[in-house]
Protein backbone atom coordinates (compact mmCIF):
# COMPACT_ATOMS: atom_id res chain seq x y z
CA UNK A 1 114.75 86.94 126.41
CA UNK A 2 112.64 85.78 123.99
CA UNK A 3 113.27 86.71 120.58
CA UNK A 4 110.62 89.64 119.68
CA UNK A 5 107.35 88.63 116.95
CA UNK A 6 105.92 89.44 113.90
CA UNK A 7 103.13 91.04 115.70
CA UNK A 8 105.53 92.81 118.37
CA UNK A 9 107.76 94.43 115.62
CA UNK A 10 104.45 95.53 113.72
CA UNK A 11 103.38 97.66 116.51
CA UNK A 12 106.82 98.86 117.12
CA UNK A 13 107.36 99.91 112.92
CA UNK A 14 103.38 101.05 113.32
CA UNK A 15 104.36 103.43 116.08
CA UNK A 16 107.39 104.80 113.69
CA UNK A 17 109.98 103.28 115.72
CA UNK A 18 112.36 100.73 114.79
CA UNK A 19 113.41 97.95 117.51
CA UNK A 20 117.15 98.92 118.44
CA UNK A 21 119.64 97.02 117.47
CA UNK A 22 121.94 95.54 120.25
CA UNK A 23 125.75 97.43 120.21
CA UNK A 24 127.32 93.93 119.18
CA UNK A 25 124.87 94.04 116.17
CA UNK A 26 125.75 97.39 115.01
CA UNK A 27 129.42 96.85 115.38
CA UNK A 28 128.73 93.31 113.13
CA UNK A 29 126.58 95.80 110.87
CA UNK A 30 129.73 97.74 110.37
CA UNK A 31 129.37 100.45 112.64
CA UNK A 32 132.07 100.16 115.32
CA UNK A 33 131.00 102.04 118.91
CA UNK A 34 133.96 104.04 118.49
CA UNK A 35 133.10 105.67 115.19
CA UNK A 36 129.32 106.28 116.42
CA UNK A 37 131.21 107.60 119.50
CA UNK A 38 133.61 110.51 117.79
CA UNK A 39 132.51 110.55 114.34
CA UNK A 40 129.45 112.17 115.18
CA UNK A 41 131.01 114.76 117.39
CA UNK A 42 133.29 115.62 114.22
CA UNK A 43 130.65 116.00 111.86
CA UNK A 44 128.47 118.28 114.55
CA UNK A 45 131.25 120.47 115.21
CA UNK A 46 132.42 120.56 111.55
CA UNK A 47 128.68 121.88 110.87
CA UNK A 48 128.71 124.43 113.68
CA UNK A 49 132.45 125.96 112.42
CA UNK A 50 131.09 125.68 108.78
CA UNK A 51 127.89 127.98 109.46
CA UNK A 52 130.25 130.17 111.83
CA UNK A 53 132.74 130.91 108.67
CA UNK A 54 129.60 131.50 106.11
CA UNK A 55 127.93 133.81 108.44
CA UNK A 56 131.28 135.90 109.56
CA UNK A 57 131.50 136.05 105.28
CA UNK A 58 128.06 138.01 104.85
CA UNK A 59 127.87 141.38 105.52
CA UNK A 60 125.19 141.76 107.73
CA UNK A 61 122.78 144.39 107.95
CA UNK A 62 121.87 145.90 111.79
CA UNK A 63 118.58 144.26 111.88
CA UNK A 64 120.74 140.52 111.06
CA UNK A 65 123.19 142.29 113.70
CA UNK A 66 120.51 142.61 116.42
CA UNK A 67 118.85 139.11 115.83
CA UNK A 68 121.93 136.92 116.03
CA UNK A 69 123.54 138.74 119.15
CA UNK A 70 125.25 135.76 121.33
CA UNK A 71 122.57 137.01 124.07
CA UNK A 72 119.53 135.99 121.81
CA UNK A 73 121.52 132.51 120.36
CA UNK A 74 121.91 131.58 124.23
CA UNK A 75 118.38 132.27 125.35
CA UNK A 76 117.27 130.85 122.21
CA UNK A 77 119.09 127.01 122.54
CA UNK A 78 118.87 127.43 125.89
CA UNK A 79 114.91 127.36 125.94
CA UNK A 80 114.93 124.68 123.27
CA UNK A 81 116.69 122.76 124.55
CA UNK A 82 114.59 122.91 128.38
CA UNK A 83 111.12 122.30 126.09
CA UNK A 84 113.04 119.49 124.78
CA UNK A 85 114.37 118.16 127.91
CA UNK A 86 111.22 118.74 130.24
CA UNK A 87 108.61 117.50 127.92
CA UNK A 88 110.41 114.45 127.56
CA UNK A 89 110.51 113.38 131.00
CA UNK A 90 106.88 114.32 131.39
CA UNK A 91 106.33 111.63 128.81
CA UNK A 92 108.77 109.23 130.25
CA UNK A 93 106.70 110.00 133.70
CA UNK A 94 103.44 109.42 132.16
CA UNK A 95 103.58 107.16 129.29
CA UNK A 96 106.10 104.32 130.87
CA UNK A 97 103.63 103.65 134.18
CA UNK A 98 100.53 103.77 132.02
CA UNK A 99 101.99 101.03 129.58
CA UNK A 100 103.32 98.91 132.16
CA UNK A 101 99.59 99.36 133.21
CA UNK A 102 97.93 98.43 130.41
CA UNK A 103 100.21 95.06 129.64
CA UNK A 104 98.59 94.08 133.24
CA UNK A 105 96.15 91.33 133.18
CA UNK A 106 93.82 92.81 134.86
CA UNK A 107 94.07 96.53 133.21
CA UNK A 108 94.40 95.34 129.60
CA UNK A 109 90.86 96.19 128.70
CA UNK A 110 91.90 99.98 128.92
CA UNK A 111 94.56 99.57 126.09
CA UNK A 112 92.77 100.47 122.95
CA UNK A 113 90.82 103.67 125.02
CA UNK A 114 94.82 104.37 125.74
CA UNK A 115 96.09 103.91 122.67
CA UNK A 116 93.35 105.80 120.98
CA UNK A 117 94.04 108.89 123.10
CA UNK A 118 97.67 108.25 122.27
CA UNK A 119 97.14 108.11 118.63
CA UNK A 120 94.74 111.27 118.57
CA UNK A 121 97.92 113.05 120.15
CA UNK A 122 100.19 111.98 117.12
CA UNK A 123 97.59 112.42 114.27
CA UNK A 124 96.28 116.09 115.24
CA UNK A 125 98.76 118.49 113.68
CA UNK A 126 101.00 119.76 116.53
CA UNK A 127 100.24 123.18 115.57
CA UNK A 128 96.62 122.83 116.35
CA UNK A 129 97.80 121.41 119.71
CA UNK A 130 100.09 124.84 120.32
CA UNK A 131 97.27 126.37 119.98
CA UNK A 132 94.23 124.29 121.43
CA UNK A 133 96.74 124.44 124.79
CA UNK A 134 97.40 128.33 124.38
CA UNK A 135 94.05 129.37 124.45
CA UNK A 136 93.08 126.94 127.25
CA UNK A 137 96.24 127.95 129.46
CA UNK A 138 97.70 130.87 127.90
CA UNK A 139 100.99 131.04 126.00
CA UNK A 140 104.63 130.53 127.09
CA UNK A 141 106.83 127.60 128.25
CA UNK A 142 104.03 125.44 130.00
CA UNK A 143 101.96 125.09 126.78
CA UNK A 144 104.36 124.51 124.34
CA UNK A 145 105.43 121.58 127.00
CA UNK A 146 102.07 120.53 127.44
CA UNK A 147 101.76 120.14 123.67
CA UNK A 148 104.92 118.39 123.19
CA UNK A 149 103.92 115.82 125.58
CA UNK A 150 100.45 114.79 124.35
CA UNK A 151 102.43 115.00 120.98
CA UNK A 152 105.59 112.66 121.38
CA UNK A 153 103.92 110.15 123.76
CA UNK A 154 102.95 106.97 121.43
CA UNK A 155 106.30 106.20 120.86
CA UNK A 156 107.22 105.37 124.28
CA UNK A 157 103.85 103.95 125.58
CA UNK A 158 103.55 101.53 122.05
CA UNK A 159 107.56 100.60 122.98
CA UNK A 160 106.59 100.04 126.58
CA UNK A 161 104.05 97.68 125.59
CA UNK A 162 105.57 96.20 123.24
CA UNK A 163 109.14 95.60 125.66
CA UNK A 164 107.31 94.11 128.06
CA UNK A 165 104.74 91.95 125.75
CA UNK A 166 108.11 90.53 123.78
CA UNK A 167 108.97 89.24 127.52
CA UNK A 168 109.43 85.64 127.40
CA UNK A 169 106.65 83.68 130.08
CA UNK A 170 108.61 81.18 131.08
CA UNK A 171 111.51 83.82 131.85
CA UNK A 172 108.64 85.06 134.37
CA UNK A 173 107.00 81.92 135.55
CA UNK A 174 110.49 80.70 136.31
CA UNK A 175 111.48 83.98 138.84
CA UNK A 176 107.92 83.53 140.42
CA UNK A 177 109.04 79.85 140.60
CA UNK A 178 111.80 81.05 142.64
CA UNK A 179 109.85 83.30 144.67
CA UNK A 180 109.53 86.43 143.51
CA UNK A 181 106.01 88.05 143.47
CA UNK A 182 104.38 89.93 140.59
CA UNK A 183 105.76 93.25 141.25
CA UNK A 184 109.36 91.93 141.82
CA UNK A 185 109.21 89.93 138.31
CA UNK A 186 108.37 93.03 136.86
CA UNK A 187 111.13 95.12 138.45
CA UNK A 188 113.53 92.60 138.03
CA UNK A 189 112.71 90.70 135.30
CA UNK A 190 110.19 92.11 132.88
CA UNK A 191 111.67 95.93 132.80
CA UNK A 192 115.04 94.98 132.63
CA UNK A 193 115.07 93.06 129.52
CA UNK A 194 112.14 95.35 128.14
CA UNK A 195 114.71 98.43 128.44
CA UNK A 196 115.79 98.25 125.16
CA UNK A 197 113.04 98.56 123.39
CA UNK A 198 111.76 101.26 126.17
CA UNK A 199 114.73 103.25 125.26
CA UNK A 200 114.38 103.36 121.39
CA UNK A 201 110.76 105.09 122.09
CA UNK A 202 112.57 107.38 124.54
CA UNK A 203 115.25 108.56 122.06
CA UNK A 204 112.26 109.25 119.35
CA UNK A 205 110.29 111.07 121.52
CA UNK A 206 113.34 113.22 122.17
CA UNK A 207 113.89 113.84 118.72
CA UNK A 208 110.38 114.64 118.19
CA UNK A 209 109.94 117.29 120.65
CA UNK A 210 113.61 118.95 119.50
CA UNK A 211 111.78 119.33 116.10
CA UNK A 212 108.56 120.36 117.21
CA UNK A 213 109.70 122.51 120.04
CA UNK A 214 110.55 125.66 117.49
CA UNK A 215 106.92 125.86 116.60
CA UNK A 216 107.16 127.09 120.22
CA UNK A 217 107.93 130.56 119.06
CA UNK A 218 103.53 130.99 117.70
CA UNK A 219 102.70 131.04 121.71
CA UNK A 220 105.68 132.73 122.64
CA UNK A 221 107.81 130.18 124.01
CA UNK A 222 111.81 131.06 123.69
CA UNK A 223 113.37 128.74 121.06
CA UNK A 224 115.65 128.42 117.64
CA UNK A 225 111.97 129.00 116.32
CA UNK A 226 112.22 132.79 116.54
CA UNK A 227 115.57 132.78 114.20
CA UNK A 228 113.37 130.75 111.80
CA UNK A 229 110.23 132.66 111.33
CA UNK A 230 111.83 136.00 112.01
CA UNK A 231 114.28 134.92 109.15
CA UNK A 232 111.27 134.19 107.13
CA UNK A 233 109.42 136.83 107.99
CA UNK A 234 111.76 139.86 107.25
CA UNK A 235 113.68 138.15 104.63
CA UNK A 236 117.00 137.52 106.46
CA UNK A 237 118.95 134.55 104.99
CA UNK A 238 121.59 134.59 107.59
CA UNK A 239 119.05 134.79 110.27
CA UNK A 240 116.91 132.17 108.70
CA UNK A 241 119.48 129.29 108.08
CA UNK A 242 121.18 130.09 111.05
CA UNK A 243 118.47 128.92 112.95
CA UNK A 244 117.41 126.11 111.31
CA UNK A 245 120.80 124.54 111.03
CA UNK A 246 121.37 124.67 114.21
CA UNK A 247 117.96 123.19 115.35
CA UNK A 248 119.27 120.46 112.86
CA UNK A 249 122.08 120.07 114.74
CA UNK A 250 120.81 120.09 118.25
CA UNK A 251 118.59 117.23 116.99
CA UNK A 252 122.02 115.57 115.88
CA UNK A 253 123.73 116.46 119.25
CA UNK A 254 120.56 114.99 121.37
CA UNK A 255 120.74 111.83 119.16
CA UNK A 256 123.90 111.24 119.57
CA UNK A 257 123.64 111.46 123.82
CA UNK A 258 120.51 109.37 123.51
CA UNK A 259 122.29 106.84 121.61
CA UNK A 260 125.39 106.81 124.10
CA UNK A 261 123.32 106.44 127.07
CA UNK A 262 121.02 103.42 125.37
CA UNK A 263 124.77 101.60 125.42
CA UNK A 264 125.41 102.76 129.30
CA UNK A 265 121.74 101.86 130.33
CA UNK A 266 121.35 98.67 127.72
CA UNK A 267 121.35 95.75 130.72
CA UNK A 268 124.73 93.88 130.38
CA UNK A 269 124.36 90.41 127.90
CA UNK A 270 120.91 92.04 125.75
């Protein structure tokens, strides 16, 4: 594969994404796969037992008592974590086809009309697009997911573009040389090596929508939201950092699976 350009790392730093760095790299870099593997793990869980201990120390009121029940801290992550999850894959679904799409020859007229949509997605505050989907669909789980697609999709159709742009020609003219037609050099040629880069807009969309996902709780979609503005809103410390430390750490835990499975999915040799 060719070796990516100035102009194809612009767009991926312009769409607030840095190009991943191979797992031989990062080990050379000094971070060997085995501390990224535990060490992470250790820290998360050293958080999670270290806001345990500090909240078992307070002496909490019955209003702190009734908001941080175990019922309401599962139903809480748990619908997090599904906005997280499912609005991902609806950008995976839509934003991957539509930029191997646009890097067509014949489609690439439609990529600034694309990208312009895309951007428009990413600069209107995500907020506004809570609440420009709640009052056209209602509230609940399928507008928050709605808004966290249109919000976190640049990154993964700018690193879809960009994968498959990097794509060294004569790599491709030699497989068609060898028989393959346009849609097999793409599925085995062009996508394979562009998976990297794919994956790096993947694992910052995910991290996007696990941050934006607890402004779910303005339409009323379950999420670590609720601990944070209820916190706010009645003056509960406890309640307050309970859930924003752990929507810290669920954007820690997510990271850390996204950056496991880049090294599983990562195409042997790149």
């Amino acid at each position: 594969m060719a070796e990516p350009s100035a102009e194809a790392a612009s767009v991926v730093v312009a769409a607030g994404v840095a190009p991943p760095l191979p797992a031989d790299l990062r080990e050379k870099a000094g971070i060997p796969r085995a501390v990224r593997y535990v060490g992470m793990p250790v820290f998360i869980s050293l958080c999670c037992l270290a806001l345990y201990l500090w909240v078992q120390s307070q002496e909490l009121d019955s209003i702190e008592l009734r908001l941080l029940n175990e019922d309401a801290l599962r139903a809480a992550l748990t619908g997090h974590v599904k906005l997280a999850v499912v609005s991902t894959i609806g950008v995976i679904a839509i934003a991957v086809p539509l930029g191997i799409l646009v890097t067509r020859p014949f489609a690439r007229f439609l990529t600034p009309p694309v990208l312009a949509v895309a951007n428009i997605g990413q600069a209107v505050p995500s907020v506004g697009l809570l609440v420009l989907f709640a009052i056209t669909i209602g509230i609940g789980f399928r507008p928050t997911v709605y808004a966290l697609i249109a919000y976190s999709a640049l990154p993964v159709l700018r690193n879809t573009m960009v994968g498959l742009q990097q794509v060294d020609r004569s790599v491709i003219e030699a497989g068609r040389g060898m028989g393959l037609t346009k849609l097999g050099a793409l599925l085995k040629i062009e996508l394979p090596l562009a998976v990297p880069v794919i994956l790096a807009g993947v694992r910052t969309a995910l991290i996007l929508n696990v941050g934006v996902a607890t402004l779910g709780t303005f339409v009323n979609a379950p999420s670590l939201g609720d601990f944070i503005v209820n916190g706010i809103a009645l003056d509960r410390e406890p309640v307050l950092y309970t859930g924003a430390i752990l929507t810290g750490v669920l954007a820690l835990t997510i990271d850390w699976i996204a950056s496991v499975a880049e090294d599983v999915l990562r195409p042997r040799g790149l």
